[in-house]
Protein backbone atom coordinates (compact mmCIF):
# COMPACT_ATOMS: atom_id res chain seq x y z
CA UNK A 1 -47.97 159.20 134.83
CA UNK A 2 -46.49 155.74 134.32
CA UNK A 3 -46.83 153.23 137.20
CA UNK A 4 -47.02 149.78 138.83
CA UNK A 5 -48.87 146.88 140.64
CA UNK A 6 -47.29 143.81 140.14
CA UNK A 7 -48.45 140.94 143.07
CA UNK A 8 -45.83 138.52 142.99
CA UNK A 9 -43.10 140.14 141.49
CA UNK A 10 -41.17 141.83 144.41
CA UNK A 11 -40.22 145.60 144.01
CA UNK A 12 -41.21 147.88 141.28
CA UNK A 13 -37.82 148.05 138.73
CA UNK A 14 -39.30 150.79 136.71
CA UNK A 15 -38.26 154.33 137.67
CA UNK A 16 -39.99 157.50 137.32
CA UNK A 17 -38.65 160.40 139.18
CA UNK A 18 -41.94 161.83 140.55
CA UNK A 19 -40.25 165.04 141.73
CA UNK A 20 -40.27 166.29 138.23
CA UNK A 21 -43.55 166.59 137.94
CA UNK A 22 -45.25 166.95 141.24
CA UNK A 23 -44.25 169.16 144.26
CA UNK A 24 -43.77 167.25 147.71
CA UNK A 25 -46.40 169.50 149.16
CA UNK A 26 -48.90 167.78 147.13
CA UNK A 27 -46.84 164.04 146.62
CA UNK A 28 -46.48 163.77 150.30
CA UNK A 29 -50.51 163.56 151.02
CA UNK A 30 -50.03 159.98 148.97
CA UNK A 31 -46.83 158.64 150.18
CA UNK A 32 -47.11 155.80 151.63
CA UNK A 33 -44.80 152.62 153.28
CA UNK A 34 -44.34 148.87 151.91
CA UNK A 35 -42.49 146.51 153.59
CA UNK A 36 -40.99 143.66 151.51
CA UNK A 37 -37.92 141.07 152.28
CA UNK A 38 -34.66 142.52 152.44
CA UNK A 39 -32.82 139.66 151.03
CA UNK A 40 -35.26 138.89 148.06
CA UNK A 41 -35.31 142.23 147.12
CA UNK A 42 -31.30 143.29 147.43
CA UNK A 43 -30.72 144.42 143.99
CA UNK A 44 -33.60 147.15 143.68
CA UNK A 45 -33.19 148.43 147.28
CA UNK A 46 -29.77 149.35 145.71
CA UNK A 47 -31.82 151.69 143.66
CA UNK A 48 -34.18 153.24 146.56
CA UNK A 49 -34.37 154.99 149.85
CA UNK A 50 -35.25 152.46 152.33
CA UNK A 51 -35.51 151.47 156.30
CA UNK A 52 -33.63 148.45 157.29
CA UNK A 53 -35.68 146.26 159.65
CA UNK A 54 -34.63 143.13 160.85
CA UNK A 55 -34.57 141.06 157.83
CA UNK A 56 -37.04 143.76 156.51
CA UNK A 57 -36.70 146.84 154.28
CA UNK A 58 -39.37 149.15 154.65
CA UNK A 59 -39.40 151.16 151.28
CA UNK A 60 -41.89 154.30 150.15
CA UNK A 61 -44.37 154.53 147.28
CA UNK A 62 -46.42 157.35 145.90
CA UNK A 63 -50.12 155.64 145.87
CA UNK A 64 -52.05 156.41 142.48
CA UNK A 65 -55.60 157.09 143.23
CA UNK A 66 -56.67 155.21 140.56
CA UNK A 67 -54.59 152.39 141.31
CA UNK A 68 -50.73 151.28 141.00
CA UNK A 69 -47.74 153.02 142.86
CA UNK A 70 -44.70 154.99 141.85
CA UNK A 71 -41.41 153.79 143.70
CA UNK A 72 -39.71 157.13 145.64
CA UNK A 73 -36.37 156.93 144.67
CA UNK A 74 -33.42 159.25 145.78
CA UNK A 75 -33.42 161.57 143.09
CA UNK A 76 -36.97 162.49 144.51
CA UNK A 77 -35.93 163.05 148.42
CA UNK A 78 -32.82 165.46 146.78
CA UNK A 79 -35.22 167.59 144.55
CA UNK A 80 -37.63 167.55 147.26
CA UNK A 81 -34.81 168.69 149.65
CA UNK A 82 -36.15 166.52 152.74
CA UNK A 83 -34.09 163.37 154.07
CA UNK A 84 -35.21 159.95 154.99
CA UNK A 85 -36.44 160.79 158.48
CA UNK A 86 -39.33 163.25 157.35
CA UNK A 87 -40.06 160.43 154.36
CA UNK A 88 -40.75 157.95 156.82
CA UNK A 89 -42.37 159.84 159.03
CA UNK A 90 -45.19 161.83 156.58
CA UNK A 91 -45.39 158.28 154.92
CA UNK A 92 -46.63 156.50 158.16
CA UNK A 93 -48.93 159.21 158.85
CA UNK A 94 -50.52 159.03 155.20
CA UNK A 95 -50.37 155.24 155.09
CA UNK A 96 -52.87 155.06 157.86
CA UNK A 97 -55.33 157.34 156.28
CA UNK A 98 -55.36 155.64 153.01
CA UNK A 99 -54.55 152.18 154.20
CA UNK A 100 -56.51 151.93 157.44
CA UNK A 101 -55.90 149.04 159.59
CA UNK A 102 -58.22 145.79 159.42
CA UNK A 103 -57.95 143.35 162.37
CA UNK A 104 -60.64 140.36 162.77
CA UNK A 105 -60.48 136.78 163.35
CA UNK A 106 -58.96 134.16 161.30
CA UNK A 107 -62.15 132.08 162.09
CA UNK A 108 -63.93 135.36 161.10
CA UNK A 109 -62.33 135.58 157.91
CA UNK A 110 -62.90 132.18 157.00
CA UNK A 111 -66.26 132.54 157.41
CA UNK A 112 -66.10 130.07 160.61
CA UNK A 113 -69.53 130.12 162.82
CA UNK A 114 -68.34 130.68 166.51
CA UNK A 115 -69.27 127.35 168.04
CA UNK A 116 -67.05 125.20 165.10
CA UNK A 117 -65.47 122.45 167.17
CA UNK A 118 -62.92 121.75 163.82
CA UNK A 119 -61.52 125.24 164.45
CA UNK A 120 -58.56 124.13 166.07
CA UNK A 121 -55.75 126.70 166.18
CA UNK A 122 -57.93 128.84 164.07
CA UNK A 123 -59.87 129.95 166.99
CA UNK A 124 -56.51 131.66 168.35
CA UNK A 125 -55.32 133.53 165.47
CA UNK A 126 -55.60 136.72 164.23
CA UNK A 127 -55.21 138.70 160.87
CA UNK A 128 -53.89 142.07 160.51
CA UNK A 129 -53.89 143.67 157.20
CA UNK A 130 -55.00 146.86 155.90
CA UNK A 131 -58.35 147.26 154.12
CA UNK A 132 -57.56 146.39 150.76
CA UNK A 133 -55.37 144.16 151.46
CA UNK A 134 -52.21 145.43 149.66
CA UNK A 135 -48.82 145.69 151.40
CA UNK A 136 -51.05 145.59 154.83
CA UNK A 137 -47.96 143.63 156.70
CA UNK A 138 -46.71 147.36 156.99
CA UNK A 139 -49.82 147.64 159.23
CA UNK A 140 -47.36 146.06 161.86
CA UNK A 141 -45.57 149.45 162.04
CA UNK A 142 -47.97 151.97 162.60
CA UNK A 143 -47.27 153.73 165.53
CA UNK A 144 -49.29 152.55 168.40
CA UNK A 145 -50.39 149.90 166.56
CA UNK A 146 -48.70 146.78 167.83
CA UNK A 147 -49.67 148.41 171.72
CA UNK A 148 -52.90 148.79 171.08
CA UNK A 149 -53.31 144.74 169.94
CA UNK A 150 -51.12 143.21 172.74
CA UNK A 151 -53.84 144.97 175.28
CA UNK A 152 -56.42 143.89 173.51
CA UNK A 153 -55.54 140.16 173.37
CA UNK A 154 -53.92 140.26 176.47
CA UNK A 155 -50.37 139.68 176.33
CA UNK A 156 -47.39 138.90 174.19
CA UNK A 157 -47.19 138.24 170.65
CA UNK A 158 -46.29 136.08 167.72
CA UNK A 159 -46.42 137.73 164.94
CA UNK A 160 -46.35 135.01 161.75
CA UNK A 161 -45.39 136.78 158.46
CA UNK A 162 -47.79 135.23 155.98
CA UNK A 163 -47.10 137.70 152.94
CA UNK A 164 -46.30 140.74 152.01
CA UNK A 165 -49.53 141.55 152.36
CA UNK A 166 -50.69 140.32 156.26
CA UNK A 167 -49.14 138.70 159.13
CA UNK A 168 -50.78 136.50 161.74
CA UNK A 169 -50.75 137.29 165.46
CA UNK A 170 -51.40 134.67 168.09
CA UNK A 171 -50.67 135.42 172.11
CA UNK A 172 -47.32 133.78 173.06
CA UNK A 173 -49.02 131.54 175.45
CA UNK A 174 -51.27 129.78 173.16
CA UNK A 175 -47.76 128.43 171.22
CA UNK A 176 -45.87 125.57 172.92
CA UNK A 177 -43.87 125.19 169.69
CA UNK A 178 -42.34 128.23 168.75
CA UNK A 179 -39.58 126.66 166.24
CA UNK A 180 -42.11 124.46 164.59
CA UNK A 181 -44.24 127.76 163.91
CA UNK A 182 -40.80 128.91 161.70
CA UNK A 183 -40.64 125.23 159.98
CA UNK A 184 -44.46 126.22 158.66
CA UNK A 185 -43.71 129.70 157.30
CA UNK A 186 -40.91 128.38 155.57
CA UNK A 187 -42.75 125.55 153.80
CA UNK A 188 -45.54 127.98 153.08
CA UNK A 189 -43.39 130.31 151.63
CA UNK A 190 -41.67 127.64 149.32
CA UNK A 191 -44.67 125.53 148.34
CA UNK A 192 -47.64 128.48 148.20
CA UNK A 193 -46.42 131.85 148.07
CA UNK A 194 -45.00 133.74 144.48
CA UNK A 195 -41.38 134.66 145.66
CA UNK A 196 -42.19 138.31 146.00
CA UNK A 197 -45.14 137.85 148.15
CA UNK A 198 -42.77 136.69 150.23
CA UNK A 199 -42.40 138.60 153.41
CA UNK A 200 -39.82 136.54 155.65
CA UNK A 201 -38.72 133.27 156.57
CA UNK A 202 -38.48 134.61 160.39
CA UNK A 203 -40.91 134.77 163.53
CA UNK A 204 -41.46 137.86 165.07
CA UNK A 205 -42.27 138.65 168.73
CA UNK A 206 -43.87 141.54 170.27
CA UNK A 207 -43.06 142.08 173.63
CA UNK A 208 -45.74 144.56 175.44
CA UNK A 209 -44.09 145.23 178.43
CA UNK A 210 -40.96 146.87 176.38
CA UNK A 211 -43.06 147.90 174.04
CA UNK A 212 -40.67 145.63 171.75
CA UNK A 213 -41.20 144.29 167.99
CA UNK A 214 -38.00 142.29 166.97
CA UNK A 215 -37.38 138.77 165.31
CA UNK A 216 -36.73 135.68 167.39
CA UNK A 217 -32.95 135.40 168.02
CA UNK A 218 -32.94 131.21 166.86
CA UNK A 219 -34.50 131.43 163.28
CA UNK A 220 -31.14 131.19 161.48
């Protein structure tokens, strides 16, 4: 079974219509979410079933156990004979159990001791991935998820796309500068990141009260 893994590279173009060859009573335990820039990836979301989000597209892959992913396409869903809704829904549920969440310090993954006075901002931000590290901004959307981290850091949220593959949450309290946070993703996303890597240009806001995840209104 041909598939892909490409870092860098945006959205698998290769198709393979995985309904031909496995049932979705067994393809469903490994379907799993990705969430990738809508813009940046227009042309091959063309090609694929996908949830618009913001300036995100939320898009479903069939997770090879030995590594790599197969792309669900639309041809799949229609020999499968379920619709987007229960593809999004199974997916989130798998994605969880194969990609569990990993949350921890940015000092703590830099390998910062806890009494480094050079910390800086560091000492306020957090990482949210999954485990291996692969597509884990998706983490973002796990039901629950986003609650859960606002009550345990105590507020509001930015949440600072770094990649495809984490984002960045800091409470909304600890940023005077909300615009200059955008003006650093941006230049970060030009100067250090592989253009698909590249998860937005935007800064995102949860809101715990509303129980709210949307982009801020002014970043253009």
């Amino acid at each position: 079974m041909n598939s892909c893994n490409i870092h860098g590279k945006g959205l698998c173009a290769e198709k393979v219509n995985l309904a031909q060859t496995m049932p979705y009573k067994k393809a469903k335990e490994r379907i799993c979410i990705r969430t990738v820039n809508h813009c940046h990836n227009r042309q091959e979301l063309e090609k694929l079933p996908y949830i618009g989000w913001e300036d995100l597209a939320i898009v479903f892959c069939y997770d090879v156990e030995d590594g790599g992913e197969i792309p669900i396409l639309p041809e799949d869903l229609q020999q499968w004979g379920i619709d987007l809704y229960e593809l999004h829904r199974n997916a989130l549920i798998q994605s969880r159990r194969i990609h569990p969440p990993l949350f921890a310090s940015l000092r703590e993954v830099l390998g910062l001791p806890e009494d480094c006075e050079d910390a800086g901002t560091e000492s306020s931000l957090y990482v949210l991935t999954c485990r291996k590290a692969f597509y884990g901004s998706s983490v973002m959307f796990y039901p629950g998820m986003m609650t859960y981290l606002a009550e345990r850091l105590g507020g509001d949220l930015y949440v600072i796309p770094c990649s495809v593959h984490e984002v960045l949450l800091i409470r909304k309290e600890e940023i005077e500068d909300p615009q200059g946070l955008v003006s650093i993703i941006r230049s970060i996303n030009r100067q250090e990141l592989l253009p698909g890597d590249i998860l937005s240009d935007s800064l995102y806001e949860y809101l715990a009260d509303r129980d709210l995840l949307r982009r801020m209104a002014w970043n253009g």
